[in-house]
N, C-alpha and C. Protein backbone atom coordinates (compact mmCIF):
# COMPACT_ATOMS: atom_id res chain seq x y z
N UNK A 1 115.25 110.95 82.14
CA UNK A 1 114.32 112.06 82.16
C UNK A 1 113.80 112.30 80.73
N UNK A 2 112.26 112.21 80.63
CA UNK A 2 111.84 112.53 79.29
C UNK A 2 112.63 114.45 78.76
N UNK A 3 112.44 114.01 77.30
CA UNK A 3 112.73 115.54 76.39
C UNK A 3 110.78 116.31 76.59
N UNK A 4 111.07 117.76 76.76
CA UNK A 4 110.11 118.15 76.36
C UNK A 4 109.63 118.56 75.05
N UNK A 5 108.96 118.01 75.01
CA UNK A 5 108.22 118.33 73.43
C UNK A 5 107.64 119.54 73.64
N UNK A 6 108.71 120.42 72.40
CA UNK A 6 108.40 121.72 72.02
C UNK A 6 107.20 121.91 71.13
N UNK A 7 106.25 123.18 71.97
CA UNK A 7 105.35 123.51 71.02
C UNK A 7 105.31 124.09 70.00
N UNK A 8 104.81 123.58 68.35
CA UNK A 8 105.09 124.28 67.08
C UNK A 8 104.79 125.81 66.93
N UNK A 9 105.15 126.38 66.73
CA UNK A 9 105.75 127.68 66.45
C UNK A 9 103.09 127.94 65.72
N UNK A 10 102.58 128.85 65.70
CA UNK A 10 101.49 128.81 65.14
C UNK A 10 101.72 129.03 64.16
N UNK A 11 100.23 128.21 63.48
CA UNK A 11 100.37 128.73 61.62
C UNK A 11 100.23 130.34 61.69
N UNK A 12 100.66 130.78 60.29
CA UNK A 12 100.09 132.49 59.85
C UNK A 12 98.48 132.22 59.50
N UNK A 13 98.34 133.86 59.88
CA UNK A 13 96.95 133.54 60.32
C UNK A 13 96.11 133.87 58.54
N UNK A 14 96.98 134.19 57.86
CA UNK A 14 96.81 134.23 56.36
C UNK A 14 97.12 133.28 55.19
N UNK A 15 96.91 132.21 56.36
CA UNK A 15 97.46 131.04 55.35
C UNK A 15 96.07 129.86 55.36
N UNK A 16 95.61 129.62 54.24
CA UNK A 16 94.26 129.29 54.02
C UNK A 16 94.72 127.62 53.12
N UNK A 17 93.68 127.06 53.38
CA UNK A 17 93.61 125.65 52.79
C UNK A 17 91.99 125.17 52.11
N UNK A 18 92.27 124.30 51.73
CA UNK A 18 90.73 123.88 50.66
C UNK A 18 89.72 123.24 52.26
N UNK A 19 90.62 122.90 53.46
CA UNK A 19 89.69 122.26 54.50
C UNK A 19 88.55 123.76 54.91
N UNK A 20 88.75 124.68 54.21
CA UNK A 20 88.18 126.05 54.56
C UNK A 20 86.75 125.95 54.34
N UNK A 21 86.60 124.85 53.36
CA UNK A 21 85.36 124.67 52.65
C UNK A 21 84.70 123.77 53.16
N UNK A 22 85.20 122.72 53.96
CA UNK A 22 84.97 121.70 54.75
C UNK A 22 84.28 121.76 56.14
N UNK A 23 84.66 123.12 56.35
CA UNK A 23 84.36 123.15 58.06
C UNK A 23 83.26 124.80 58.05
N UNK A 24 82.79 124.88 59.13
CA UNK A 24 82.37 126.03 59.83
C UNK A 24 83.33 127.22 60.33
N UNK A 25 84.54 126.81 60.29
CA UNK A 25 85.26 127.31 61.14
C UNK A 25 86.93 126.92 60.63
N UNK A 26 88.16 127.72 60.93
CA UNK A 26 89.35 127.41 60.63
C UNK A 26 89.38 126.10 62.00
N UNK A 27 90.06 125.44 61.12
CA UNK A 27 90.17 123.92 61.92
C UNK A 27 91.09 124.30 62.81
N UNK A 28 91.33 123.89 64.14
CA UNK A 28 92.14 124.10 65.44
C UNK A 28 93.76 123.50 65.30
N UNK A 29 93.63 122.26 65.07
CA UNK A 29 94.95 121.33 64.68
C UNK A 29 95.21 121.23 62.82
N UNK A 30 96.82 121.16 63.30
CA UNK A 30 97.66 120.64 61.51
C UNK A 30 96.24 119.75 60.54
N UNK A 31 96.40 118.59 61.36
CA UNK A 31 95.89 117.17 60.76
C UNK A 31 94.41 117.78 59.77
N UNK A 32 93.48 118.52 60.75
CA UNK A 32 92.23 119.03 60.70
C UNK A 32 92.22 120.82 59.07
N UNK A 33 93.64 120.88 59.44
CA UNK A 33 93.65 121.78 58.32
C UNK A 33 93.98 121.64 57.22
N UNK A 34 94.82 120.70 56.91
CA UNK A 34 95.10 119.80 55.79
C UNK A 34 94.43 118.43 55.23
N UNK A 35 93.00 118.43 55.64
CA UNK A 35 92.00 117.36 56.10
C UNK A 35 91.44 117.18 54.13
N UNK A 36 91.92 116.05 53.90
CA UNK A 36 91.45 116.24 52.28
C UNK A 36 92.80 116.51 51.52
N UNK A 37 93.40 117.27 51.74
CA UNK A 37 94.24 118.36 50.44
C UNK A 37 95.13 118.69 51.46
N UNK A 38 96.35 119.00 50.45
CA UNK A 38 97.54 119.92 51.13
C UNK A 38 97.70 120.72 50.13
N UNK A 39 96.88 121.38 49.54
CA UNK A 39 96.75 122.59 48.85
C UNK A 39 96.19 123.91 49.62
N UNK A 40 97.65 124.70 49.37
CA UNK A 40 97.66 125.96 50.58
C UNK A 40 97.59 127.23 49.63
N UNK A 41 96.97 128.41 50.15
CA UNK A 41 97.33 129.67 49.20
C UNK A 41 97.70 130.98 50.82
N UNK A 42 97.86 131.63 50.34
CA UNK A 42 98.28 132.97 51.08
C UNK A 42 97.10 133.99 50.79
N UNK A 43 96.41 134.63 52.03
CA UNK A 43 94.89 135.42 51.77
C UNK A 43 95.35 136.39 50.93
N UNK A 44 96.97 137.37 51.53
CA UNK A 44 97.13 138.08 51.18
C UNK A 44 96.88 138.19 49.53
N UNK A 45 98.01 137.33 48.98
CA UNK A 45 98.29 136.97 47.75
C UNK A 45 97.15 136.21 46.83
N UNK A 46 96.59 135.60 47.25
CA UNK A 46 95.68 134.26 46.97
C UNK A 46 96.26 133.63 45.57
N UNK A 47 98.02 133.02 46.21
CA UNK A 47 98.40 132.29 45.32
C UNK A 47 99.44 131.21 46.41
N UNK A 48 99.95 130.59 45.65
CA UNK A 48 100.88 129.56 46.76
C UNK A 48 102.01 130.28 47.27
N UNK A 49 102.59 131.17 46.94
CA UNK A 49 103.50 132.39 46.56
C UNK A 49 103.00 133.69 47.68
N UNK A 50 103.71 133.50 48.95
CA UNK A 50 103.69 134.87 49.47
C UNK A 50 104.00 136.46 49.16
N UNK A 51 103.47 137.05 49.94
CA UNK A 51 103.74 138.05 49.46
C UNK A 51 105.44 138.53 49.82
N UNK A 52 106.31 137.69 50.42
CA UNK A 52 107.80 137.64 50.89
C UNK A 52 108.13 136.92 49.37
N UNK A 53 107.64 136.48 48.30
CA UNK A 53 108.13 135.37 47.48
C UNK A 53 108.55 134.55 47.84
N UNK A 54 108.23 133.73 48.88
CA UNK A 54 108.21 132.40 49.44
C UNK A 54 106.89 131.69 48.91
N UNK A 55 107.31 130.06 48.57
CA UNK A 55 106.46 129.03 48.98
C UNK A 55 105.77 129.21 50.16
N UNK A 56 103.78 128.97 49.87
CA UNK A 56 103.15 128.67 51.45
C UNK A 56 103.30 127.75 51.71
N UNK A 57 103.17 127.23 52.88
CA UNK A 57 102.27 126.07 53.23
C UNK A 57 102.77 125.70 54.76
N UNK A 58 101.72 124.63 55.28
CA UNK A 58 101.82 124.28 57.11
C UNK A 58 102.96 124.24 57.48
N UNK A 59 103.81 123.81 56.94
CA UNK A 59 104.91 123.63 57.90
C UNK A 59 105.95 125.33 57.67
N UNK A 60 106.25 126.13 56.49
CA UNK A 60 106.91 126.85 56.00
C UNK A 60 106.12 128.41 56.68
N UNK A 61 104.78 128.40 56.67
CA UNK A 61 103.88 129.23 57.06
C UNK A 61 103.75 129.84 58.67
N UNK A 62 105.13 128.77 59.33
CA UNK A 62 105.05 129.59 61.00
C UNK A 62 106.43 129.81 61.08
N UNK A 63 107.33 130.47 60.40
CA UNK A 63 108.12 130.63 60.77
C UNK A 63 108.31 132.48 61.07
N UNK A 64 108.79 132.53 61.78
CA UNK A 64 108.48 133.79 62.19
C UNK A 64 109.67 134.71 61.85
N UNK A 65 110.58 133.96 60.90
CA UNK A 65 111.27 135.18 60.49
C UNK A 65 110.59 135.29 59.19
N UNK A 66 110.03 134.97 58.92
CA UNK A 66 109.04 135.62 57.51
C UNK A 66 108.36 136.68 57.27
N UNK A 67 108.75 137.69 56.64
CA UNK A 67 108.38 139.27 56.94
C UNK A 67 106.57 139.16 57.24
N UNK A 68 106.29 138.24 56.35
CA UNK A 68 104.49 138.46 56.36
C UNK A 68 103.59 137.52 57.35
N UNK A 69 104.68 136.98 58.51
CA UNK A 69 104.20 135.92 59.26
C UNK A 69 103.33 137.03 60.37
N UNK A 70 102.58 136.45 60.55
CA UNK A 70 101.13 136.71 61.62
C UNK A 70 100.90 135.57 62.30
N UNK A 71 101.18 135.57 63.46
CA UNK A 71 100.76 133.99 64.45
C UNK A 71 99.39 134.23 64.17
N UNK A 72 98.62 132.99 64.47
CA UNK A 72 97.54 132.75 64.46
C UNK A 72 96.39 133.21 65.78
């Protein structure tokens, strides 16, 4: 019997990338948001550095015990 593949947790919806500049629109998928660059900032903050003093970025940015996490 196959495993089900669990769906990733969503990015925060305050977590911004350089593909911002790239598109019309926040890109839908990972691949599409990190498209170019994996250089991430936090809207709140607009530094790499949350406002929790955490590191941003795609993968660190959906975890939902993170005081400043916002699903997407």
């Amino acid at each position: 019997m196959p495993e089900e593949t669990q769906k990733p947790t969503p990015r925060c919806r305050h977590l911004r990338s350089n593909a911002l500049y790239l598109f019309d629109a926040l890109p839908e998928d990972d691949e599409g948001y990190e498209y170019g660059s994996s250089a991430c900032w936090c809207q709140h903050t607009m530094k790499t550095i949350g406002p929790d003093d955490d590191l941003v970025g795609l993968q660190v940015c959906r975890l939902a015990d993170r005081t400043c996490y916002e699903p997407l």
